[in-house]
Protein backbone atom coordinates (compact mmCIF):
# COMPACT_ATOMS: atom_id res chain seq x y z
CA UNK A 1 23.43 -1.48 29.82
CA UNK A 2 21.70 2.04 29.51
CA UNK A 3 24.42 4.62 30.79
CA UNK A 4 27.95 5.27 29.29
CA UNK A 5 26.50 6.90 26.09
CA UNK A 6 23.33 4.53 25.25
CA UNK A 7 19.85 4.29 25.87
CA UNK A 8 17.10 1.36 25.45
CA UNK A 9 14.60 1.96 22.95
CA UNK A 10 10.82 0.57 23.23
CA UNK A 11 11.79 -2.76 22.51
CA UNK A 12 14.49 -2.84 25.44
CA UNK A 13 17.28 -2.81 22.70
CA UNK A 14 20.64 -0.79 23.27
CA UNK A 15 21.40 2.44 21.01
CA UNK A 16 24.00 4.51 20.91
CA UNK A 17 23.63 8.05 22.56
CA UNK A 18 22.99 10.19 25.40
CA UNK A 19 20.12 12.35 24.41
CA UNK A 20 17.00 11.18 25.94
CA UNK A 21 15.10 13.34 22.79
CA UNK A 22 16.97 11.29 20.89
CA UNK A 23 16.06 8.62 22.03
CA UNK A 24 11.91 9.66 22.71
CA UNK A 25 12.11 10.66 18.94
CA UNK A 26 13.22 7.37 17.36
CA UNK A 27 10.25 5.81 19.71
CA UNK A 28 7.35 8.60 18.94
CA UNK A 29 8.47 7.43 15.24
CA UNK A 30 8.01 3.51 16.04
CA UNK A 31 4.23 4.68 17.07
CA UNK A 32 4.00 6.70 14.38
CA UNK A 33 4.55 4.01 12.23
CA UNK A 34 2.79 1.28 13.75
CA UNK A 35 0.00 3.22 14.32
CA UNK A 36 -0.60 4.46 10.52
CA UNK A 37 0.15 8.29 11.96
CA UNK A 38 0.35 11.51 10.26
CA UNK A 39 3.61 12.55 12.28
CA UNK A 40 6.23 9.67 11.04
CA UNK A 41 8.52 12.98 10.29
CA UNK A 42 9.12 13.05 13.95
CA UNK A 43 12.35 10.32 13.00
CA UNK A 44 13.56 13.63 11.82
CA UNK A 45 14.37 15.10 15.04
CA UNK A 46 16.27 12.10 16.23
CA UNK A 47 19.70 13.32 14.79
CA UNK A 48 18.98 17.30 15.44
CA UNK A 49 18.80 16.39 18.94
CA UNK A 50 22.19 13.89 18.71
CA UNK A 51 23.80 13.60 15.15
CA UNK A 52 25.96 10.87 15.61
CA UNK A 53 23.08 8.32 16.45
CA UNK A 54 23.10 5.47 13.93
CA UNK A 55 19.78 4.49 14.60
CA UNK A 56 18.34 8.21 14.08
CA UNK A 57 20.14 8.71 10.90
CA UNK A 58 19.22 5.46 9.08
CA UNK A 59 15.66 5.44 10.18
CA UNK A 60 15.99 9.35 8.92
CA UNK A 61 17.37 8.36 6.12
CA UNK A 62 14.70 5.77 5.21
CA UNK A 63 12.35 7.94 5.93
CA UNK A 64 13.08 10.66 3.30
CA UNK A 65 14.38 8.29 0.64
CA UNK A 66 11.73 8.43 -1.63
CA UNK A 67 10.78 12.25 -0.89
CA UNK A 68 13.80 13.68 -0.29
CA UNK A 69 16.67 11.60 -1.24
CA UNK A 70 19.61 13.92 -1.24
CA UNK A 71 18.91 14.53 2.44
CA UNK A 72 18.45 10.55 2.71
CA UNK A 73 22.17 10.47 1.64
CA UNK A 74 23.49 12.88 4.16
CA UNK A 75 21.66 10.83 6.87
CA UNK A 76 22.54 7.47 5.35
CA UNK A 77 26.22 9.10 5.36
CA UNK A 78 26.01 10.07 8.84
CA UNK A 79 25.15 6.84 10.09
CA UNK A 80 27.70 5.24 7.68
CA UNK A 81 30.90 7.12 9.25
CA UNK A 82 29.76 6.37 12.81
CA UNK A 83 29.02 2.67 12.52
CA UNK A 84 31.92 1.24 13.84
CA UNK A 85 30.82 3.00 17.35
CA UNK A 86 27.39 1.92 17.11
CA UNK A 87 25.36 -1.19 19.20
CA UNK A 88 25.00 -4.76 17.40
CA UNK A 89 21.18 -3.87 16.84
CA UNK A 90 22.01 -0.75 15.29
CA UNK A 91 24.24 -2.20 12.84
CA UNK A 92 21.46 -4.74 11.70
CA UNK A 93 19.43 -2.16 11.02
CA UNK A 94 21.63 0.25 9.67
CA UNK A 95 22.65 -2.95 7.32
CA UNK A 96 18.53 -3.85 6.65
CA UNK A 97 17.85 -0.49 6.07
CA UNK A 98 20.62 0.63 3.89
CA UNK A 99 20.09 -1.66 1.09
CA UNK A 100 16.39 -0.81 0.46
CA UNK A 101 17.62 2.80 -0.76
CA UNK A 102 19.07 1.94 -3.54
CA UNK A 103 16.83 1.96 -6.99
CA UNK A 104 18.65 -1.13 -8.34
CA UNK A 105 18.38 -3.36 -4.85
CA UNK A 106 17.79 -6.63 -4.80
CA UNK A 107 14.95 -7.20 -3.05
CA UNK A 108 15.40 -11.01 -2.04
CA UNK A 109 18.32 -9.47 -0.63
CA UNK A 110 16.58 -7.21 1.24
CA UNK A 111 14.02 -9.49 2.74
CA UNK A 112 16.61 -12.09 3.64
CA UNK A 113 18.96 -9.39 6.07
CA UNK A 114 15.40 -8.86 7.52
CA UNK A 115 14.96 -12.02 8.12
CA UNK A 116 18.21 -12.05 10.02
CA UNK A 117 17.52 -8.71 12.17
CA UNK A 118 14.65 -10.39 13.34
CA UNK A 119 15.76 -13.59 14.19
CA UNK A 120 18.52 -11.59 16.82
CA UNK A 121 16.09 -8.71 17.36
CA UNK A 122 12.53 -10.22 16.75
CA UNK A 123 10.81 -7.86 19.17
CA UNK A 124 11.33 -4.67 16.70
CA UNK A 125 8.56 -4.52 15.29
CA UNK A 126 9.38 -1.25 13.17
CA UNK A 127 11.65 -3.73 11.01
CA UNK A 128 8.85 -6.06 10.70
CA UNK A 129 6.64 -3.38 9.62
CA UNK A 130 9.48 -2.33 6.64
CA UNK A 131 9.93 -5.95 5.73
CA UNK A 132 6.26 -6.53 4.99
CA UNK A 133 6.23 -3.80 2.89
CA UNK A 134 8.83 -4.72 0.84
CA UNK A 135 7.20 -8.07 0.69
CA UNK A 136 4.25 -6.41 -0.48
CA UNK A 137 5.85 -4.40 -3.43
CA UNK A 138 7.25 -7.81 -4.11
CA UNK A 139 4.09 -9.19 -4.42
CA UNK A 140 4.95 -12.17 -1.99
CA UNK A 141 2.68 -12.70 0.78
CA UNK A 142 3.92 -15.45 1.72
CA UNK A 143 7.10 -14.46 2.92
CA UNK A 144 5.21 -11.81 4.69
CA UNK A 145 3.99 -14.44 6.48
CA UNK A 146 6.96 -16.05 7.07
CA UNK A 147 8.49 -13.01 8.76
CA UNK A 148 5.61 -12.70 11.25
CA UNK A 149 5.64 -15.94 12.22
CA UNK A 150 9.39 -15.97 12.94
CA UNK A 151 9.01 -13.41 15.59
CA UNK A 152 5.39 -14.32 16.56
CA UNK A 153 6.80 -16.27 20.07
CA UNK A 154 8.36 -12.92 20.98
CA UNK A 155 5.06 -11.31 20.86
CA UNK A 156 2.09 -12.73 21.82
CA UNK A 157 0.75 -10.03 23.67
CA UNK A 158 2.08 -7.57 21.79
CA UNK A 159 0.00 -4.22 20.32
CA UNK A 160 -0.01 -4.30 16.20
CA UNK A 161 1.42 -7.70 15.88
CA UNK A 162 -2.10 -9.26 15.19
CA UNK A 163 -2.92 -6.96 12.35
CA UNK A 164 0.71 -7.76 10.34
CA UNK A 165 -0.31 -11.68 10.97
CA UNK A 166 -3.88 -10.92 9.24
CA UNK A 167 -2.79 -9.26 6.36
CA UNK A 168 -0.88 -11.92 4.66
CA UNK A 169 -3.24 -14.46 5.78
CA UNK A 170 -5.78 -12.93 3.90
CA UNK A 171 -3.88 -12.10 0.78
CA UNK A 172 -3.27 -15.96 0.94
CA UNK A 173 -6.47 -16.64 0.85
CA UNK A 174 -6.83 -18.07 4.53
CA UNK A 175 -9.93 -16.21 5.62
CA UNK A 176 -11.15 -17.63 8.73
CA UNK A 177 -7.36 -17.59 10.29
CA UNK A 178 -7.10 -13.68 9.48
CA UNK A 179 -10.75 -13.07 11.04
CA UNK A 180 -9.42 -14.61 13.74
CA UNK A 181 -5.91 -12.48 13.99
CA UNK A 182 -7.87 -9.56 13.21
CA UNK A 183 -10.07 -9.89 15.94
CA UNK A 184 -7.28 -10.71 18.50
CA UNK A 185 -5.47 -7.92 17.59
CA UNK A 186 -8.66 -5.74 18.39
CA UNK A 187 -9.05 -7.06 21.61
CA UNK A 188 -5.14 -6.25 22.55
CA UNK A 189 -5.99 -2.61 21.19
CA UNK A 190 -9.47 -1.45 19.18
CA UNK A 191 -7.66 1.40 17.73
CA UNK A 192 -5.02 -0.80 15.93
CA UNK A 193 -5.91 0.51 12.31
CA UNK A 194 -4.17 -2.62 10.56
CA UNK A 195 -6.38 -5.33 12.65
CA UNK A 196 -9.63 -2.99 11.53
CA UNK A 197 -8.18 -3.39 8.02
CA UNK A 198 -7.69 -6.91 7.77
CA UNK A 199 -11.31 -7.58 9.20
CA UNK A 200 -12.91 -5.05 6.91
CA UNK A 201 -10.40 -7.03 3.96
CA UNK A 202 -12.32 -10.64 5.14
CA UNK A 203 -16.13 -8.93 5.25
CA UNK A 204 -15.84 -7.53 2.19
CA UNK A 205 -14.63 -11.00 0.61
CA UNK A 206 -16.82 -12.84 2.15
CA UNK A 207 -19.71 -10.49 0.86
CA UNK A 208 -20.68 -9.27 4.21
CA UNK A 209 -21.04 -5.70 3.23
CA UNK A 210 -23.35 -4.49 5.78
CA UNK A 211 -21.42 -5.95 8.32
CA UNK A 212 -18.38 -4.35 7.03
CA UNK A 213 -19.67 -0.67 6.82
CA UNK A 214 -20.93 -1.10 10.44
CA UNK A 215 -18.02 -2.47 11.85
CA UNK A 216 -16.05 0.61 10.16
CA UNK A 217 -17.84 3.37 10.24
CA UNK A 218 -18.41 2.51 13.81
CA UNK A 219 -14.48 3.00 13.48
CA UNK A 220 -14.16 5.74 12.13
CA UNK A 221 -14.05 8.27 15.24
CA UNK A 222 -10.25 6.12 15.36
CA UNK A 223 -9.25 7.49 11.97
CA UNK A 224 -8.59 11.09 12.65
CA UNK A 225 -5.06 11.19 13.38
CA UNK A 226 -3.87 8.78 10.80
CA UNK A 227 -1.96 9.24 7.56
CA UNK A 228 -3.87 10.18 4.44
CA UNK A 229 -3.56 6.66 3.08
CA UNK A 230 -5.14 4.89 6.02
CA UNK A 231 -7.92 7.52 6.45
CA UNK A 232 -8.75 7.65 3.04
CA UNK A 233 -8.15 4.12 2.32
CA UNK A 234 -10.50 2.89 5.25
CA UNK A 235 -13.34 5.30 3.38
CA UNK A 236 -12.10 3.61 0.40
CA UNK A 237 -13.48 0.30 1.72
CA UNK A 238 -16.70 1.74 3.17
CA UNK A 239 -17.06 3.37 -0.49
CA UNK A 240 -16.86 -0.14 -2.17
CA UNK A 241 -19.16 -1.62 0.43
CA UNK A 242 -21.57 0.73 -0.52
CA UNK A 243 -21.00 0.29 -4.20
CA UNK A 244 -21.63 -3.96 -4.08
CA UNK A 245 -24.19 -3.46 -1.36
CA UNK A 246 -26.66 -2.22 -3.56
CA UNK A 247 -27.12 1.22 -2.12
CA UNK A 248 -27.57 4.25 -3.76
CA UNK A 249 -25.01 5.81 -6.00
CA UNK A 250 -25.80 8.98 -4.11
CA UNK A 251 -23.97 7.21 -1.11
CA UNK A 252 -20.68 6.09 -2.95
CA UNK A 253 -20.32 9.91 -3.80
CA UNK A 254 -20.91 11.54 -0.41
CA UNK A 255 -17.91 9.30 1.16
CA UNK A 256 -15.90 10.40 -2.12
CA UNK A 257 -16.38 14.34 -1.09
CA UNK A 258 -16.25 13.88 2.46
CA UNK A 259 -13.94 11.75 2.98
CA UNK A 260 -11.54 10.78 0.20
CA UNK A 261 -11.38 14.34 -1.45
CA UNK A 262 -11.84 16.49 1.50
CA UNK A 263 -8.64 14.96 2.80
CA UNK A 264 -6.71 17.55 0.48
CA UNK A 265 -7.75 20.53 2.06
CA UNK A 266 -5.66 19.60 5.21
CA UNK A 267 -2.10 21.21 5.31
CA UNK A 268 -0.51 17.89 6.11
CA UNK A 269 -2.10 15.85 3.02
CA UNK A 270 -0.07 13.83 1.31
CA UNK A 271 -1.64 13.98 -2.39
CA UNK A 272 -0.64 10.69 -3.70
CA UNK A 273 -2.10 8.91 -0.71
CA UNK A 274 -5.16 10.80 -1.30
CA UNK A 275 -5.13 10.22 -5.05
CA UNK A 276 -4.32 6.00 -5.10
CA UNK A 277 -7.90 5.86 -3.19
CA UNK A 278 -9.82 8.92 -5.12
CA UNK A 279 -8.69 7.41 -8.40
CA UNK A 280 -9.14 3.37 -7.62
CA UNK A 281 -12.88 4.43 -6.21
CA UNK A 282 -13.55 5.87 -9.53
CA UNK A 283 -12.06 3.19 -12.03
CA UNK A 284 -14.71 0.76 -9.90
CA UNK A 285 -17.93 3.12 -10.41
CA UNK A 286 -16.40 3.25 -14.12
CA UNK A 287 -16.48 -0.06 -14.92
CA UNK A 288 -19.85 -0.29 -13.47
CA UNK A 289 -21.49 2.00 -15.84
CA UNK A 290 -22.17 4.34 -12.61
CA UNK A 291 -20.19 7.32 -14.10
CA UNK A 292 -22.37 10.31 -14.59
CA UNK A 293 -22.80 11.84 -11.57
CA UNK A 294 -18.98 11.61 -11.41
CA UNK A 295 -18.12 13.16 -14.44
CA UNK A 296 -16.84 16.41 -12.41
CA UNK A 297 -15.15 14.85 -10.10
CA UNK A 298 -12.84 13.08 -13.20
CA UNK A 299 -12.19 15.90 -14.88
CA UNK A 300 -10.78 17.85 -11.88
CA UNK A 301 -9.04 14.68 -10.82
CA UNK A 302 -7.45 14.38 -13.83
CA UNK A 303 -6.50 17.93 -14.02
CA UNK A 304 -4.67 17.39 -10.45
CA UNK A 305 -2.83 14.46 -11.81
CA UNK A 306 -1.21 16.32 -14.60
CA UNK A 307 1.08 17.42 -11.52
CA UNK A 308 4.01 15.60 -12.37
CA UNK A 309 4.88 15.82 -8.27
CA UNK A 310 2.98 12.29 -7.81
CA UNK A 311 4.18 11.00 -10.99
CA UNK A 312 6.68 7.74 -10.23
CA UNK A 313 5.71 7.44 -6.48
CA UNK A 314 4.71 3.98 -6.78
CA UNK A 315 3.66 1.90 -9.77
CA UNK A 316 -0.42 1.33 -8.66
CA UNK A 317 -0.74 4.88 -8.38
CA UNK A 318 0.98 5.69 -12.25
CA UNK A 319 -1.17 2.46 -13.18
CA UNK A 320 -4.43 4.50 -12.23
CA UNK A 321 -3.13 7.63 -12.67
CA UNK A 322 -2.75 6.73 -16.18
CA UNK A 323 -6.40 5.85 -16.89
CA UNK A 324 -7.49 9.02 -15.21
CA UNK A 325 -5.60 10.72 -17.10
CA UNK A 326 -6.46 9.34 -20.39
CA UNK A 327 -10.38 8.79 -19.37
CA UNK A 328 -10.18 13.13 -18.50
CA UNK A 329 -9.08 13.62 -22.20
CA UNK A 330 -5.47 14.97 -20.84
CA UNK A 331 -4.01 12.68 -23.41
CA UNK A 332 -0.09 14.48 -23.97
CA UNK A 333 0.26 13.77 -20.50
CA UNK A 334 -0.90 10.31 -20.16
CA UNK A 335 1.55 9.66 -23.33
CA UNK A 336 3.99 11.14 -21.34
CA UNK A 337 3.49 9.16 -18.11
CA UNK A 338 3.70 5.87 -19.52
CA UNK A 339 6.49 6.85 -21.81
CA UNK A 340 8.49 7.52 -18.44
CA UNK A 341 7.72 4.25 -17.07
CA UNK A 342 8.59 2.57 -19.89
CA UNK A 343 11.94 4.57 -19.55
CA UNK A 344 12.15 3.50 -15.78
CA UNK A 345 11.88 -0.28 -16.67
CA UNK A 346 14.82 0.08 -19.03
CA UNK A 347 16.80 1.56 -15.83
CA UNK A 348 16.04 -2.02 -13.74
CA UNK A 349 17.98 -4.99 -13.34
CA UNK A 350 17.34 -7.63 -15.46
CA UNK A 351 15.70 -9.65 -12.74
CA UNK A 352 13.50 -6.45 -11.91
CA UNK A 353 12.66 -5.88 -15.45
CA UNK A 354 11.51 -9.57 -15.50
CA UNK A 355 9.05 -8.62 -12.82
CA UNK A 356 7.47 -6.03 -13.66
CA UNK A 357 6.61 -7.30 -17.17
CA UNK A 358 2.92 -7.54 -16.38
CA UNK A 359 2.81 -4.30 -14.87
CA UNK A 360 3.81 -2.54 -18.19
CA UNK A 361 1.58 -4.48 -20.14
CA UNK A 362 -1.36 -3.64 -17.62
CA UNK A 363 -0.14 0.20 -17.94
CA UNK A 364 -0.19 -0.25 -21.84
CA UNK A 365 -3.99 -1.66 -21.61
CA UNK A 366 -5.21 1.12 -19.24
CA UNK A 367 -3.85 3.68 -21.81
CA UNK A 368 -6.27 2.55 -24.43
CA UNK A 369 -8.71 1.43 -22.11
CA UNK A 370 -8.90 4.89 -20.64
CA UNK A 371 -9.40 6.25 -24.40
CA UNK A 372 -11.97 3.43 -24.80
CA UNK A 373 -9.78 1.56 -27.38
CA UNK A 374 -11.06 -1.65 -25.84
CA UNK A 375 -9.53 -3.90 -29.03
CA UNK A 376 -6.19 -1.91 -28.77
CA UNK A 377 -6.68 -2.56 -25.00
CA UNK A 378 -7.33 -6.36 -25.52
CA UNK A 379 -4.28 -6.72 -28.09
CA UNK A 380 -1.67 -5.33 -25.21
CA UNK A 381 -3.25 -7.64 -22.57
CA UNK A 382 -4.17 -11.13 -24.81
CA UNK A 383 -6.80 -13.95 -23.98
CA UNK A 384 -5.65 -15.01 -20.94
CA UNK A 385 -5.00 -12.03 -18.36
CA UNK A 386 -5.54 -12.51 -14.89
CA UNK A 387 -4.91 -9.35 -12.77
CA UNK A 388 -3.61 -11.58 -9.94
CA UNK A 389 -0.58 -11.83 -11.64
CA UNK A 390 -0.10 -8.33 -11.42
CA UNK A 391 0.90 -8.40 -7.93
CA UNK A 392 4.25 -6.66 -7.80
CA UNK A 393 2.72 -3.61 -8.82
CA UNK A 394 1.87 -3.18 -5.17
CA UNK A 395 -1.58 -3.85 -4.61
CA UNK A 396 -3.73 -5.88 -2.07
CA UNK A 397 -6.18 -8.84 -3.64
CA UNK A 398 -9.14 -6.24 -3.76
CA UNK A 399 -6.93 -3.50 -5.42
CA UNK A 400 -6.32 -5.65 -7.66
CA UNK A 401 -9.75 -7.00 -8.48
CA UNK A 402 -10.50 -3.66 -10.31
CA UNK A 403 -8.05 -4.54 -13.39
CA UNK A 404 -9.93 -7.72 -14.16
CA UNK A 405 -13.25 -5.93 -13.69
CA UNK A 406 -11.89 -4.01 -16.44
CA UNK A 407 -10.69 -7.24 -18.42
CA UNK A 408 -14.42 -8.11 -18.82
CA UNK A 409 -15.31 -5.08 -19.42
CA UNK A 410 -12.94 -4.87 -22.73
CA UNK A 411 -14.28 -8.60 -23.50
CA UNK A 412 -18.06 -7.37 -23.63
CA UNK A 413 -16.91 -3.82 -25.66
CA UNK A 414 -14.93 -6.28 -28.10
CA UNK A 415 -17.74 -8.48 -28.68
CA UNK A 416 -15.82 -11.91 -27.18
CA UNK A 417 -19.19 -12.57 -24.55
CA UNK A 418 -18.15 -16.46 -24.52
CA UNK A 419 -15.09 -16.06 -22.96
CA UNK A 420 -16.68 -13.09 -20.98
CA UNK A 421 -18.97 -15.58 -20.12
CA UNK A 422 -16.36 -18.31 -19.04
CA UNK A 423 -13.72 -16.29 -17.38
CA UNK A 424 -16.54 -14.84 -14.61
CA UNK A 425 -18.14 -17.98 -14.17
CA UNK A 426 -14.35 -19.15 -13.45
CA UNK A 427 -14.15 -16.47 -11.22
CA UNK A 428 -17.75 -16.57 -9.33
CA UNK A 429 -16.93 -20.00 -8.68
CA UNK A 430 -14.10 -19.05 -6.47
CA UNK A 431 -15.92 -16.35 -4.99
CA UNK A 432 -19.47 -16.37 -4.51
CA UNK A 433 -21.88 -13.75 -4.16
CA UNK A 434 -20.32 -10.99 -5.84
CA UNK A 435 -23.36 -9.13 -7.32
CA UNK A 436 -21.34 -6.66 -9.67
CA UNK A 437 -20.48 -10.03 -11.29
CA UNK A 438 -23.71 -11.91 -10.78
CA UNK A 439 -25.12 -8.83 -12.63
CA UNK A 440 -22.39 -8.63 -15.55
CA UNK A 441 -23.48 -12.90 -16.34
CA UNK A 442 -26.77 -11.91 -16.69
């Protein structure tokens, strides 16, 4: 019980300390997280304000793993020598969190002691948040799913938890179930960002464009305090809606500027959230022969990108990066980006390497593709690529839909229109009323 040393965090569960700014740290962070903020460094302030809290120096450590990490090992360090004093739900996460720093971690391993935290602690929804991530760089939706359902009882009324049931509903192809999440999730809380995501996600495959760009620009006064990814991201969207929904180029390009680009002038940007969305938005006007009043905005993109800071972030964001960067003519330095993650697959496991097969070969293609060596680009990828395979390189369904966009698009520039002509038949089939592709069989 609270006293004697520990507190309750949000989800009633026992941690050990006596700082109450401890403990209204590691809470501001759960929001922060939930909520898509810009201010998820607050975690940091946990173990300033008591450094032998377990909880504060694992979720620290997490936290700055993949900016920082020799300051994720002092935290992951602190809460390693203090674990034997720590609560039973401090230890499960200490033990969930600990094994996703590691570059060679096994991921099934990963998901499965998440599994277990939430089966004793299923009302955290923090950890449920980090395991669908991981399940997402895994490319495995379905046990995304799995994971929200096994705490679902717990939470039925609970703010956020509709929005992580969407997602991998939708990425499973289960439409009218993640509408329906979506929308309940909305109702517990209109703000939730992830529920406004996963309806926008269901619009936009369903062709419902104008409906989509209403429902989120009438959003959008929500955005402001969210993390570069979500803000820009959501304009992402609205940008694509905008792009299928036949209106003006001149349109597509304003929420570029305004919204996507813009985002960089703040002090708290974080450029690589900024840059997934800026350079995905213009592979898709790319491919759509909708390039020239864009020209600029590649070439100072891809000067930006020859940054190496946002190099090896995240593989989607080296997978565009590296088309930007050979599409801008800064050709030594796309060489030299894909010639480093090359070198990074040679560091994986076996099993890792296994995975992330396709993701090299896609990386390979967007090289040439980017210097518009479309039979070069072909060669790399073969006759039967499907960018749905491509999954583990951490990308939703409609991220992904760009790459085999670009598949036809190296079909038509090779001269193979038959099996242009089959694969997006094969593909309108399963989703109707996509005009891009309507257009491209005529």
């Amino acid at each position: 019980m609270e006293g004697d040393g520990a507190k309750f965090d949000r989800w009633g569960y026992l941690v050990r300390t006596s700082s109450d700014a401890c403990i209204s740290a590691i809470n501001s962070y759960y929001h922060q997280v939930l909520s898509y903020g810009r201010k998820r460094s607050v975690i940091l302030e946990a173990p300033l304000h008591d450094e032998d809290c377990v909880l504060g120096n694992i979720l620290a450590a997490n936290f700055l793993s993949s900016s920082n990490p020799s300051r994720a090992s002092f935290h992951l360090d602190a809460a390693k020598d203090r674990l034997e004093h720590a609560t039973s739900y401090e230890k499960a996460v200490f033990h969930a969190v600990s094994c996703l720093i590691p570059e060679d971690r096994d991921d099934d391993d990963a998901v499965e002691l998440h599994s277990r935290l939430l089966k004793d602690f299923p009302r955290d929804l923090v950890s449920l948040k980090r395991g669908q991530m991981l399940c997402f760089y895994m490319g495995r939706p379905d046990l995304s799913l799995d994971l929200v359902e096994q705490v679902l009882p717990n939470n039925e009324q609970e703010n956020y938890i509709y929005g992580m049931l969407a997602f991998p509903l939708l990425e499973l192809g289960k439409m009218v179930d993640a509408e329906k999440a979506a929308r309940k999730g909305l109702e517990i809380n209109k703000q939730d960002l992830w529920s406004q995501h996963a309806l926008c996600h269901v619009f936009q495959y369903e062709c419902r464009f104008k409906e989509a760009v209403e429902f989120m620009e009438e959003c959008s006064s929500s955005w402001s305090s969210c993390s570069s990814f979500m803000l820009t991201h959501n304009w992402w969207h609205v940008a694509l809606c905008y792009l299928e929904g036949h209106s003006p180029i001149k349109k597509v390009l304003e929420v570029y500027d305004h919204y996507i680009w813009k985002e960089l002038e703040r002090s708290d940007a974080v450029c690589g959230e900024v840059y997934l969305n800026a350079i995905g938005l213009l592979l898709r006007v790319y491919v759509r022969g909708e390039m020239t009043v864009f020209e600029d905005h590649l070439k100072m993109l891809g000067g930006r990108l020859t940054d190496q800071s946002t190099w090896y972030m995240e593989w989607h964001l080296d997978l565009l990066t590296l088309w930007a960067l050979a599409s801008a003519r800064e050709l030594a330095k796309a060489e030299e980006l894909l010639n480093g993650m090359k070198s990074r697959i040679n560091l994986m496991s076996k099993k890792k390497q296994q995975s992330m097969f396709r993701g090299i070969l896609l990386a390979e293609a967007l090289y040439e593709y980017g210097r518009a060596n479309y039979e070069q680009a072909f060669d790399v990828l073969g006759p039967d690529f499907d960018a749905n395979d491509c999954k583990m390189i951490g990308a939703s369904d409609e991220q992904l839909d760009v790459f085999n966009e670009v598949w036809y698009n190296i079909l038509l520039n090779t001269g193979r229109i038959s099996k242009a002509i089959e694969v997006i038949e094969t593909r309108i089939k399963k989703r109707e009323g996509i005009p891009f592709l309507g257009r491209l069989l005529v």
